[in-house]
Protein backbone atom coordinates (compact mmCIF):
# COMPACT_ATOMS: atom_id res chain seq x y z
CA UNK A 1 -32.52 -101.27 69.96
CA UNK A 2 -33.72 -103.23 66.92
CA UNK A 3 -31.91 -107.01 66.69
CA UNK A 4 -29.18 -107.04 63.93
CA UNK A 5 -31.03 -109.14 61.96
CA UNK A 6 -34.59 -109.43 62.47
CA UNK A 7 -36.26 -108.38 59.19
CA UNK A 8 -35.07 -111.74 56.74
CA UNK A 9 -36.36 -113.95 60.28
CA UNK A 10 -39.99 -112.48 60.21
CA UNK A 11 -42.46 -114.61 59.28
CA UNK A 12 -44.97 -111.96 58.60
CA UNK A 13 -43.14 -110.29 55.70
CA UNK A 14 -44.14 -111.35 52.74
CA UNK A 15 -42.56 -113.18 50.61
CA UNK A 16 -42.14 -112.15 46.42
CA UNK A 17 -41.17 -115.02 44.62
CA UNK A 18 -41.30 -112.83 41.12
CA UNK A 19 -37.41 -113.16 40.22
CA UNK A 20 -36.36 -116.30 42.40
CA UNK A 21 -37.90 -118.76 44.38
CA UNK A 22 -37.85 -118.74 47.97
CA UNK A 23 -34.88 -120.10 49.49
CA UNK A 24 -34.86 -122.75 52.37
CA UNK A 25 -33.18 -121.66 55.45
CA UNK A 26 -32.47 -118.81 56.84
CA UNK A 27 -29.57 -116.42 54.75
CA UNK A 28 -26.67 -114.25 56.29
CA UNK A 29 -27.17 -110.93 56.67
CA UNK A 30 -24.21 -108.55 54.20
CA UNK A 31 -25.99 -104.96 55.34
CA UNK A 32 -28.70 -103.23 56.86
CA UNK A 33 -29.32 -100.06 55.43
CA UNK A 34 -31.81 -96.97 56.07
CA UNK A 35 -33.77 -95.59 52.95
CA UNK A 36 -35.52 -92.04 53.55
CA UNK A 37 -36.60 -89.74 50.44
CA UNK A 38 -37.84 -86.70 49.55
CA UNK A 39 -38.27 -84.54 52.91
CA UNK A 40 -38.47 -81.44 51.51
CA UNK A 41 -37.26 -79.55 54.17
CA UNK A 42 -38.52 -75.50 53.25
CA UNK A 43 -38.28 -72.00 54.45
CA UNK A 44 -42.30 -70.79 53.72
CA UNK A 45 -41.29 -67.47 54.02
CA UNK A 46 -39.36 -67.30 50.83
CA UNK A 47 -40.42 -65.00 48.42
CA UNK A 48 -38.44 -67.69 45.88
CA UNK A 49 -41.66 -69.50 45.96
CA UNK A 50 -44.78 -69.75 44.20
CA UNK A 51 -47.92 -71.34 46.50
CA UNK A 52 -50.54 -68.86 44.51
CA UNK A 53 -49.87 -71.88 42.24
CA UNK A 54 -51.63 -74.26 44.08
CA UNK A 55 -54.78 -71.95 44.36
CA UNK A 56 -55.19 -72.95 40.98
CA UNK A 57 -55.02 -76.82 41.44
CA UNK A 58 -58.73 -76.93 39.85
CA UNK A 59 -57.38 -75.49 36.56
CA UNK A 60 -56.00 -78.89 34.39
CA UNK A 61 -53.73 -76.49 32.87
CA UNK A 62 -51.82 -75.57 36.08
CA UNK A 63 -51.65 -79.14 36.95
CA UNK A 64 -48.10 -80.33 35.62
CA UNK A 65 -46.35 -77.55 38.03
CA UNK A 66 -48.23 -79.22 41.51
CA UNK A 67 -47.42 -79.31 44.32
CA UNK A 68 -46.25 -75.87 44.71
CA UNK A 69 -47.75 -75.62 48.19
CA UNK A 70 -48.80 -78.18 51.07
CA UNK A 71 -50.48 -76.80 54.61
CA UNK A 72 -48.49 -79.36 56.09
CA UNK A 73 -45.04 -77.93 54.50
CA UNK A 74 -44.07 -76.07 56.94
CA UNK A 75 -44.21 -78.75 60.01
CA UNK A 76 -41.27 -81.07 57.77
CA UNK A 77 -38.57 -80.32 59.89
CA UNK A 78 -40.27 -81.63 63.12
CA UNK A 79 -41.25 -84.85 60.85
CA UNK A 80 -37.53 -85.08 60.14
CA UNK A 81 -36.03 -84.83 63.85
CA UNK A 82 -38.69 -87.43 65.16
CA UNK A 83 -37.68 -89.98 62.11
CA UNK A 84 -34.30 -88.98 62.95
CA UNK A 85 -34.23 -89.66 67.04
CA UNK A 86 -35.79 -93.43 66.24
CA UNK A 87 -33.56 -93.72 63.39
CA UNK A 88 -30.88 -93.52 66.20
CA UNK A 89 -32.25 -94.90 68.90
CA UNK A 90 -33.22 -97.91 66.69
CA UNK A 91 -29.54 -98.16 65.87
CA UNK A 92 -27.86 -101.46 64.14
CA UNK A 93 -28.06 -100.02 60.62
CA UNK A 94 -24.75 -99.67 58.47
CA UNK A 95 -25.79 -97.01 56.12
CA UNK A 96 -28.52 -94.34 56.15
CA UNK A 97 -29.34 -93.56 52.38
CA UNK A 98 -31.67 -90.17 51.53
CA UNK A 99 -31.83 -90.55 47.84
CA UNK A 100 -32.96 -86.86 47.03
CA UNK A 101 -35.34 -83.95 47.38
CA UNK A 102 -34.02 -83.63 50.85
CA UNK A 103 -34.41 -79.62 50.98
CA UNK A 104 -37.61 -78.53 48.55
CA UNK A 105 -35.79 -74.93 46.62
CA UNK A 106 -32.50 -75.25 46.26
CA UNK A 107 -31.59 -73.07 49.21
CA UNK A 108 -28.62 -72.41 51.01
CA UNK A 109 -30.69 -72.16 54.74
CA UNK A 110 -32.57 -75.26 53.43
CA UNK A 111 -29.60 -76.91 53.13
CA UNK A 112 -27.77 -75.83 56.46
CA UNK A 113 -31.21 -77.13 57.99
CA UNK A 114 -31.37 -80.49 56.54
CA UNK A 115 -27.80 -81.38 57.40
CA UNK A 116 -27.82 -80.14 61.11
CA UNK A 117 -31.74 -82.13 61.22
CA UNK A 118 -29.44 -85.64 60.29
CA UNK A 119 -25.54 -84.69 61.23
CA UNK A 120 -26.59 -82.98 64.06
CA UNK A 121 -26.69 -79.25 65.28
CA UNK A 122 -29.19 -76.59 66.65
CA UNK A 123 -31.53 -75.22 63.54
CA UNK A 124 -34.66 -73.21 62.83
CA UNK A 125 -36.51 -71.73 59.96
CA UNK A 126 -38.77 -68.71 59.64
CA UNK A 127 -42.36 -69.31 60.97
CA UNK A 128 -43.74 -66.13 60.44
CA UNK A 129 -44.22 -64.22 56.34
CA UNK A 130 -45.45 -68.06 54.70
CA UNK A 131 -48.48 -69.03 53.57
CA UNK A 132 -50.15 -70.04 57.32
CA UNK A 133 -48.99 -66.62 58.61
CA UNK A 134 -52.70 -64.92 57.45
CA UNK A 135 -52.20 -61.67 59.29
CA UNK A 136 -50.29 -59.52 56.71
CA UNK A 137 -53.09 -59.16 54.34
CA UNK A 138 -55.97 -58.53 56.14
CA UNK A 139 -58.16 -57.29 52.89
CA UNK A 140 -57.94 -60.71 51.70
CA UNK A 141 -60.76 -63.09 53.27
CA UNK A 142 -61.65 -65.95 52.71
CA UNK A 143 -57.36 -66.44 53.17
CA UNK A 144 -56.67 -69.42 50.33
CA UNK A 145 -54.13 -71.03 52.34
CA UNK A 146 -54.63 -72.91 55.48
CA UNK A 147 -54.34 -70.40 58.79
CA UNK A 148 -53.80 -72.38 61.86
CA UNK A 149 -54.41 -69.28 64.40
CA UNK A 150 -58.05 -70.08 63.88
CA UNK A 151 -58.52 -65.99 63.89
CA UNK A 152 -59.20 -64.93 60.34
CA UNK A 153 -61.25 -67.04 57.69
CA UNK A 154 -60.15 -68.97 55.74
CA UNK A 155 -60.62 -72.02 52.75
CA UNK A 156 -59.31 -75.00 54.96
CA UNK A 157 -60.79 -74.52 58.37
CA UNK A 158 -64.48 -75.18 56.76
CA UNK A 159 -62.76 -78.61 55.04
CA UNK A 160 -61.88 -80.01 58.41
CA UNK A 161 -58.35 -78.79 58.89
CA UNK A 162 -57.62 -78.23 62.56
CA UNK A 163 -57.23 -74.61 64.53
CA UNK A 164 -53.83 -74.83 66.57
CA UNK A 165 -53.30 -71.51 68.18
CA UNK A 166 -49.78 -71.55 69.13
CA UNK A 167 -48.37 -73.85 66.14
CA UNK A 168 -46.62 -70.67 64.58
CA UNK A 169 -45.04 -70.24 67.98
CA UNK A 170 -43.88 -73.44 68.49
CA UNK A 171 -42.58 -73.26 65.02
CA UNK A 172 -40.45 -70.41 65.75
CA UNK A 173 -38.52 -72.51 68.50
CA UNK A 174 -35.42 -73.89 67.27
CA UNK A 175 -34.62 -77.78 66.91
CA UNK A 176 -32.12 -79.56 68.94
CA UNK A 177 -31.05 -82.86 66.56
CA UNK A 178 -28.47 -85.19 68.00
CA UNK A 179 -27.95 -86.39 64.17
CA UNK A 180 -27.58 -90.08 63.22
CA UNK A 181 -25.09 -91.02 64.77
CA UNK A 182 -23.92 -93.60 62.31
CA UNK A 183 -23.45 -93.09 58.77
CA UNK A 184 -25.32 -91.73 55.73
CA UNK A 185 -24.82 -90.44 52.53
CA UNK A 186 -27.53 -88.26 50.59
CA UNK A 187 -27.77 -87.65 46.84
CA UNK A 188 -29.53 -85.07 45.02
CA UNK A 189 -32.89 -84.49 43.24
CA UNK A 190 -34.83 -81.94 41.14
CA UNK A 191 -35.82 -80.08 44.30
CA UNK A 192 -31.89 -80.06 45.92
CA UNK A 193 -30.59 -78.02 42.99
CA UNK A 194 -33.80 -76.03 41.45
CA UNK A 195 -36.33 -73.92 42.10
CA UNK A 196 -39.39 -75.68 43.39
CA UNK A 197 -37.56 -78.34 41.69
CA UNK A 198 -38.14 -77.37 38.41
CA UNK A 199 -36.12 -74.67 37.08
CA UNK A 200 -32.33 -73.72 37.90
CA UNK A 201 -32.05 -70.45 39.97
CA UNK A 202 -31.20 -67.81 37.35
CA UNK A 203 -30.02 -64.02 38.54
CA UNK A 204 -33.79 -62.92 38.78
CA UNK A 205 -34.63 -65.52 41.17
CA UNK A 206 -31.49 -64.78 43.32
CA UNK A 207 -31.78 -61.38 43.63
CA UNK A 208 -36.14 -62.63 44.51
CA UNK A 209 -34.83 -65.10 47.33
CA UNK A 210 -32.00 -62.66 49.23
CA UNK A 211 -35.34 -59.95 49.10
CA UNK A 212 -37.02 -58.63 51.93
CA UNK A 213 -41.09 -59.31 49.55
CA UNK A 214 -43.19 -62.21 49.48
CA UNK A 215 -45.77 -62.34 47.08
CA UNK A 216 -48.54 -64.75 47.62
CA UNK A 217 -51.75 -64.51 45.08
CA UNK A 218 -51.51 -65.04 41.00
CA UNK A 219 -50.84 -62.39 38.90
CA UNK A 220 -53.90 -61.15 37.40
CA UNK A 221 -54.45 -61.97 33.89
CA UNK A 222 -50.96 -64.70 33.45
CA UNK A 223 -52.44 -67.66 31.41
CA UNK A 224 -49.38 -68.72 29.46
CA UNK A 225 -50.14 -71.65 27.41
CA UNK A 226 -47.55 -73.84 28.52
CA UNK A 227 -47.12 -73.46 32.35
CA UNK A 228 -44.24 -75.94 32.43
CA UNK A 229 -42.40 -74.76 29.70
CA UNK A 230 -42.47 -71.18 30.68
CA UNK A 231 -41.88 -71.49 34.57
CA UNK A 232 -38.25 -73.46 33.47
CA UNK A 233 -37.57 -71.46 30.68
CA UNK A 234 -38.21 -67.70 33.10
CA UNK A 235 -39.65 -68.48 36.41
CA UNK A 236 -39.46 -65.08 37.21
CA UNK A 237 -42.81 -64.00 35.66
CA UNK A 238 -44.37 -65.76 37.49
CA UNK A 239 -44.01 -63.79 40.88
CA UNK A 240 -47.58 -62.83 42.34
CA UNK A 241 -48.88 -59.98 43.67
CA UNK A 242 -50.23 -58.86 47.62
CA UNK A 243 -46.70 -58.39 48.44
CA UNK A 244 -45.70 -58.77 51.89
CA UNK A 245 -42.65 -57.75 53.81
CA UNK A 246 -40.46 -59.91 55.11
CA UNK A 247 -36.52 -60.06 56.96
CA UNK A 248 -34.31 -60.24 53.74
CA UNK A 249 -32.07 -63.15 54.07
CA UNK A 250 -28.57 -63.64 52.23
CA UNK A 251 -28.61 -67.32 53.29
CA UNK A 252 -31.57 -67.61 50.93
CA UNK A 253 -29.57 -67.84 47.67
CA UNK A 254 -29.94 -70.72 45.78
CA UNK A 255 -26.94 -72.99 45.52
CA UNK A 256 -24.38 -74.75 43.15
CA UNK A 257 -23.89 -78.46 42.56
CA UNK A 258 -20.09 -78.24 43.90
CA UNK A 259 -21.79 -76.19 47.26
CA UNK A 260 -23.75 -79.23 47.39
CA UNK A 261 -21.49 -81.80 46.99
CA UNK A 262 -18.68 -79.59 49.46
CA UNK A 263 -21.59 -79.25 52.37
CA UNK A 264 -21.85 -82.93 52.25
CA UNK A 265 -18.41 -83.43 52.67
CA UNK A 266 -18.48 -81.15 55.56
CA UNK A 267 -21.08 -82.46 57.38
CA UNK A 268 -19.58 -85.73 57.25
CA UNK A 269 -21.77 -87.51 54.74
CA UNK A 270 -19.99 -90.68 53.13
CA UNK A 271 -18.55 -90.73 49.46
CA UNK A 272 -18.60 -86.69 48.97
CA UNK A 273 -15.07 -86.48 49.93
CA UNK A 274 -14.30 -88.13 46.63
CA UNK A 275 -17.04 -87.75 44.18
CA UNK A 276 -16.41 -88.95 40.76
CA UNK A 277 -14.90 -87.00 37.65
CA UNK A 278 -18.49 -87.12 35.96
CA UNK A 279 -18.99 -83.34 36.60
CA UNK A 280 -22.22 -84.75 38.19
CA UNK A 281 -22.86 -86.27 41.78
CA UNK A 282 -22.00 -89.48 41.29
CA UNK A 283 -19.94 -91.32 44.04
CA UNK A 284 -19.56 -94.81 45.81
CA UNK A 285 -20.19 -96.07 49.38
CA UNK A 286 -18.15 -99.07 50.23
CA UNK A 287 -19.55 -101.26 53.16
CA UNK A 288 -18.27 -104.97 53.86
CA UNK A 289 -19.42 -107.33 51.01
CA UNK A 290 -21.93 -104.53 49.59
CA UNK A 291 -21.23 -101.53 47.59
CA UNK A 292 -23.76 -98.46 47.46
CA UNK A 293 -23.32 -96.70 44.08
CA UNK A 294 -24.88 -93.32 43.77
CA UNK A 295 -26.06 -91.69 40.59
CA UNK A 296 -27.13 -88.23 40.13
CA UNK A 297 -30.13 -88.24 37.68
CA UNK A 298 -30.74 -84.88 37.25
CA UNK A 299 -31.24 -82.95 34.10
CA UNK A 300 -28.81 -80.09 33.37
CA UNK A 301 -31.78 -78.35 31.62
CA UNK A 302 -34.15 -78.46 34.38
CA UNK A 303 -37.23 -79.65 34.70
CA UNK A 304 -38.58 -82.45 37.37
CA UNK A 305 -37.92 -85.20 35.25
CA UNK A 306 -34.07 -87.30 35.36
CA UNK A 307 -31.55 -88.56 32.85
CA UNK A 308 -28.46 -89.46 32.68
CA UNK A 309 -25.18 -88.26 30.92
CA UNK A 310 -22.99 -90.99 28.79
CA UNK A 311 -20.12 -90.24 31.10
CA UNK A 312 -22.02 -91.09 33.75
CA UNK A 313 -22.79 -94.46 31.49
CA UNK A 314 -19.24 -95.19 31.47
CA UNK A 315 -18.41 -94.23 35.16
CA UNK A 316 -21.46 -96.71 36.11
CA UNK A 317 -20.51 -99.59 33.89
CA UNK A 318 -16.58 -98.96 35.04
CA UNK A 319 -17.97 -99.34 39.13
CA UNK A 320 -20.46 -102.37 38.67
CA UNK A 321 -17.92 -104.36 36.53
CA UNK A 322 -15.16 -103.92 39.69
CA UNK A 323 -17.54 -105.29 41.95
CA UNK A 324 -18.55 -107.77 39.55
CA UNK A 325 -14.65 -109.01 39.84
CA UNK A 326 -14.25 -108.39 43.71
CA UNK A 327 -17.56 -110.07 44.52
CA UNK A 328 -19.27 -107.37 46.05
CA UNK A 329 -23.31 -107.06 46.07
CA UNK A 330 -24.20 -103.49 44.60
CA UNK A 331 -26.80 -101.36 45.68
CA UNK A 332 -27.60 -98.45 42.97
CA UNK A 333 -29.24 -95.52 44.96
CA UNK A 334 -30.54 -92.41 43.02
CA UNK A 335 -33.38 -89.90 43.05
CA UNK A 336 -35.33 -90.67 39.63
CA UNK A 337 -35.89 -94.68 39.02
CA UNK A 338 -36.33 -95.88 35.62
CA UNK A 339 -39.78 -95.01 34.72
CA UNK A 340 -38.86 -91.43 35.40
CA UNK A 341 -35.40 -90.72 33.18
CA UNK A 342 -38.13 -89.28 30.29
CA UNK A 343 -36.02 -86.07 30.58
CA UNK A 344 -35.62 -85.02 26.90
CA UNK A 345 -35.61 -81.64 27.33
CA UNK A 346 -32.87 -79.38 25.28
CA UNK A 347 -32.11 -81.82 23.25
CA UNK A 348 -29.15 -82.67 24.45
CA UNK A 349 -26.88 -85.70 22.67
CA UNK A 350 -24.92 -86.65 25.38
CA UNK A 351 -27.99 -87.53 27.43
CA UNK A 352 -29.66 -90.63 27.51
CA UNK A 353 -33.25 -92.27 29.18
CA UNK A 354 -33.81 -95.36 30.78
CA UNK A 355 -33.22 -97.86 28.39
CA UNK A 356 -29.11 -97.55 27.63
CA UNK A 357 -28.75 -97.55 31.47
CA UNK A 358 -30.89 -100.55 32.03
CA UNK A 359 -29.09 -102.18 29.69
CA UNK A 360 -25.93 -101.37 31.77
CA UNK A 361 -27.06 -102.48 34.76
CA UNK A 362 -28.81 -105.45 33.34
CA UNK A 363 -24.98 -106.50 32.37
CA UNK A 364 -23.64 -106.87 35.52
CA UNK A 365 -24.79 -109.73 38.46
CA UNK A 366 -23.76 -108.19 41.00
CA UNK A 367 -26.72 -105.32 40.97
CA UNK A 368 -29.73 -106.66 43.37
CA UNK A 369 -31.13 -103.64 44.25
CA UNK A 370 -32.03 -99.80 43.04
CA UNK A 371 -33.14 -97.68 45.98
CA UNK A 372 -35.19 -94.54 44.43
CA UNK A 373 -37.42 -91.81 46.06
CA UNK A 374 -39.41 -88.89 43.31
CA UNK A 375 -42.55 -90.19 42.92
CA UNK A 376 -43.91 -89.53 46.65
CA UNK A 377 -45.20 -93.52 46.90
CA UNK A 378 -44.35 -96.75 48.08
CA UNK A 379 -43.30 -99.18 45.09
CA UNK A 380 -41.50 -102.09 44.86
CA UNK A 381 -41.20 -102.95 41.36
CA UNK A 382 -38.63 -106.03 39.84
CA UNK A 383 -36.98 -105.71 36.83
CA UNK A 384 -35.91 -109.20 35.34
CA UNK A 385 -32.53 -109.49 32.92
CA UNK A 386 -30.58 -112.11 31.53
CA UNK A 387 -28.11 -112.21 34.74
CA UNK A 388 -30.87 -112.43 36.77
CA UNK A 389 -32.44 -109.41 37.58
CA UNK A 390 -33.13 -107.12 40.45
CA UNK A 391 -35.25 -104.95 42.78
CA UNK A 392 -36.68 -101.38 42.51
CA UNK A 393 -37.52 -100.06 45.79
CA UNK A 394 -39.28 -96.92 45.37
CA UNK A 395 -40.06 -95.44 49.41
CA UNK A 396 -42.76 -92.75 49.94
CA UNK A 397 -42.06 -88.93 50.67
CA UNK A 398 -41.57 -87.56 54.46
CA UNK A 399 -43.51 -84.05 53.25
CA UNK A 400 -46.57 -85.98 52.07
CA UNK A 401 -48.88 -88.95 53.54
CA UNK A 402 -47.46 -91.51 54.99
CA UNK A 403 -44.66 -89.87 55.87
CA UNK A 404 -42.47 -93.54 56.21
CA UNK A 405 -39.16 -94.55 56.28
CA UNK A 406 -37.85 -97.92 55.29
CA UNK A 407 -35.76 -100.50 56.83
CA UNK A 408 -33.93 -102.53 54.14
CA UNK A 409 -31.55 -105.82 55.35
CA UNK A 410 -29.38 -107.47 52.37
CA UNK A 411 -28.58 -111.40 53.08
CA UNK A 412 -26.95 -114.20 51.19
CA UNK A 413 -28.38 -117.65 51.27
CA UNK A 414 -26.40 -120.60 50.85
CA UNK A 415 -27.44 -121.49 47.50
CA UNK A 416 -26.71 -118.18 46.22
CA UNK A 417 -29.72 -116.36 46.38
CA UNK A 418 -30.12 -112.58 47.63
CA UNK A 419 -32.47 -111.87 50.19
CA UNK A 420 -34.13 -108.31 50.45
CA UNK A 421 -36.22 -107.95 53.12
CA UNK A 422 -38.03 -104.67 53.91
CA UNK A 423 -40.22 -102.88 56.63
CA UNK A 424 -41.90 -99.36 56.38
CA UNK A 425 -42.05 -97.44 59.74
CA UNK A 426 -43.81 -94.79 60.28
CA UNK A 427 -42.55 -91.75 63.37
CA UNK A 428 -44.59 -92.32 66.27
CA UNK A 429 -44.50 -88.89 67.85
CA UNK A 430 -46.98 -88.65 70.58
CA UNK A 431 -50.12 -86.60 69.84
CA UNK A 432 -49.85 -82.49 70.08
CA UNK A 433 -46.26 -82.62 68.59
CA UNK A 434 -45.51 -80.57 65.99
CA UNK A 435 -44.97 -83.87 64.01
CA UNK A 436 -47.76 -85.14 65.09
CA UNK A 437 -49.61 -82.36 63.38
CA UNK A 438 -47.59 -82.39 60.25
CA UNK A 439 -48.29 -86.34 59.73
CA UNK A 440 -52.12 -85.88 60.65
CA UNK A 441 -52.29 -82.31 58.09
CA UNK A 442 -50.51 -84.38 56.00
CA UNK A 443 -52.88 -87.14 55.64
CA UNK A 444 -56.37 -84.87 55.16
CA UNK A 445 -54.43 -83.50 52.64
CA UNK A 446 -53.58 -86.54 50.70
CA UNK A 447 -57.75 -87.97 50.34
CA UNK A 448 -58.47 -91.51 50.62
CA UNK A 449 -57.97 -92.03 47.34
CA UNK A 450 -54.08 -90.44 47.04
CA UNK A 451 -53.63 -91.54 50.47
CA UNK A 452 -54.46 -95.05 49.54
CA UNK A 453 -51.47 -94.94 46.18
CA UNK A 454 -49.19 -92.83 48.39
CA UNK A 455 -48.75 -95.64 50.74
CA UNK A 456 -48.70 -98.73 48.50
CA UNK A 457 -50.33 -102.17 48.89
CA UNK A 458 -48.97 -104.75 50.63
CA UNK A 459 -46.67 -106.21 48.05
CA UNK A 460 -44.89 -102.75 48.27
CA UNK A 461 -45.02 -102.19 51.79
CA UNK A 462 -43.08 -105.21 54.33
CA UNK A 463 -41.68 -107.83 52.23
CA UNK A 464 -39.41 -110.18 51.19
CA UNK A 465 -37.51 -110.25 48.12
CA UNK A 466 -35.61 -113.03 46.31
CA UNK A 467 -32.77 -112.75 43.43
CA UNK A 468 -31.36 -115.94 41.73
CA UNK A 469 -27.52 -115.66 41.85
């Protein structure tokens, strides 16, 4: 088990000096937390997806709705039990935060998946009828998705992608998760609530998901001009064609905000019990000395990009002035940071960006830290204000390279300054595993050159960060 407080000790994290100075001494730790984001967990056999998409990836004008397919996607789960066992094992932290995208289309068996992956529970997922399953249209060779079995041809192999023979197998076994074992909250993003995170699941796509037909090539001839526009606006046209039969699944069906928010509760994640009267998913962790505010950035009119809603505004300012007055530390933890509440879509007046709720935040001392997942890379940003400032940290996806997780330890020094120390760990499950494979697929599909961004340089990776207070 990792010592209590061995991250603000280490004198190999580095030290950022870009809001305060470095302290002398050594500070007192207030909370250890656990930041994990965008997992993705997926059922590839849903026909309520659209990989022909990603076939396309060459075409610019297909680009703003990627990634609607990974070869690695289907190995997540087995990336999220391994992070999950050391996570436990590990021990000593007081919160476990997964600040969104934790299921990938806004499913109700996604869901049930992800929560008995980190609560705890027996689950499993179709391996057989996705996009690695090449066997149900034979006519189509060279197969454009990546076919593990090594027995038909296909557009990956040639590229270097490894032949597994049993992986579909394997992935049909179920997965045994003891869970945490301390506690965690989650919060949702784009992908939680919509399909393939980008457009809310209308009666067309229900009555798609709960079907017993996959589709998994383009539609001959669909060139609309906007692709992004038109897949939130009806994502229904743009089902494929090469239909395949699959086992219809009820459990499919895409779900509600308040299903959401009620599963959490259920499963025994903290602050659902008691979310606030925003309409939205906005609750508050209390831990000794620090308080963990979470904000639901999504848009109500879809697409992948956040905002926020001005009672939202007022609920926030209303929670960080409190803890201003108690003297509590405040961690803000949502799924879109800053840079991405560009969300103007609809038009909507009682919306607002990134600027009103920096200014908010900016008001109060007592936030040092925003935790934030969405953009699938390691960042740590800081974002200076008159009282002082504080910390973005932005952590990588599970799904994609380099699959990390991040330890974060808040301390108070004795002249006042916060300490934020961070380490990224990566799973170290032993070669052969299923997410062993996932990380390794994972990382030939990055490139050196997304690889490289995905996993940050060192001044976003294991360091130390200072705020004057």
């Amino acid at each position: 088990m990792v010592p209590r407080s061995d991250l603000h000790d280490r004198s190999d994290l580095r030290p950022r000096n870009d809001l305060a100075p470095v302290p002398a001494g050594r500070g007192t730790t207030v909370a250890r937390l656990g930041h994990l984001s965008d997992l993705h967990v997926l059922d590839s056999a849903s026909p309520m997806r659209f990989e022909w998409i990603e076939t396309l990836a060459h075409d610019p004008r297909w680009r703003p709705l990627l990634h609607m397919h990974r070869p690695q996607e289907a190995l997540v789960p087995w990336a999220v039990a391994r992070h999950v066992d050391e996570m436990r094992d590990e021990g000593s932290l007081d919160l476990v935060v997964c600040t969104g995208d934790n299921i990938d289309n806004a499913q109700r068996n996604e869901l049930d998946v992800y929560l008995g992956l980190v609560a705890g529970g027996e689950v499993a997922l179709p391996a057989w009828g996705g996009p690695n399953d090449a066997g149900a249209e034979p006519a189509v060779r060279p197969w454009p998705y990546w076919s593990p079995r090594g027995d038909v041809d296909d557009l990956w192999t040639p590229r270097g992608y490894p032949t597994v023979d049993d992986l579909l197998e394997r992935m049909a076994e179920p997965i045994v998760s003891a869970g945490w074992g301390m506690p965690w909250t989650s919060l949702p993003g784009n992908h939680d609530l919509m399909c393939q995170g980008t457009s809310y699941v209308n009666d067309a796509l229900h009555a798609l998901a709960v079907g017993g037909h996959k589709a998994l090539l383009p539609p001959v001839g669909f060139a609309p001009d906007d692709v992004l526009a038109r897949f939130v606006d009806a994502p229904e046209d743009f089902v494929g064609i090469g239909t395949r039969t699959i086992e219809a699944d009820p459990r499919r069906r895409g779900i509600t905000l308040g299903e959401w928010i009620d599963a959490h509760a259920a499963a025994g994640a903290r602050g659902w019990d008691r979310p606030a009267p925003t309409g939205r998913a906005d609750t508050v962790v209390h831990l000794d000395g620090l308080t963990v505010v979470v904000l639901d950035t999504n848009h109500p009119h879809a697409d992948y990009q956040g905002s926020v809603g001005l009672a939202q505004l007022a609920w926030l300012d209303d929670r960080l002035r409190l803890a201003d007055d108690n003297g509590h530390l405040v961690v803000i933890a949502s799924h879109h940071g800053p840079d991405s509440l560009v969300n103007v879509r609809g038009d909507d007046p009682g919306r607002v960006l990134a600027g009103p709720l920096l200014d908010v935040v900016h008001r109060h001392p007592c936030v040092v830290l925003w935790l934030t997942g969405h953009r699938h890379v390691h960042r740590i940003t800081p974002r200076p204000g008159a009282a002082g400032g504080f910390w973005e940290i932005t952590t990588a996806s599970i799904i994609d390279w380099p699959s990390e997780r991040r330890v974060v330890e808040v301390a108070r020094h004795a002249d006042g300054t916060i300490e934020i120390a961070t380490e990224v760990r990566a799973h170290d499950a032993p070669d052969g595993s299923l997410a062993r494979w996932h990380r390794d697929v994972a990382r030939r599909f990055g490139g050196s050159q997304v690889r490289s961004k995905m996993a940050g340089s060192d001044v976003d990776r294991d360091v130390r960060l200072f705020v004057a207070r």
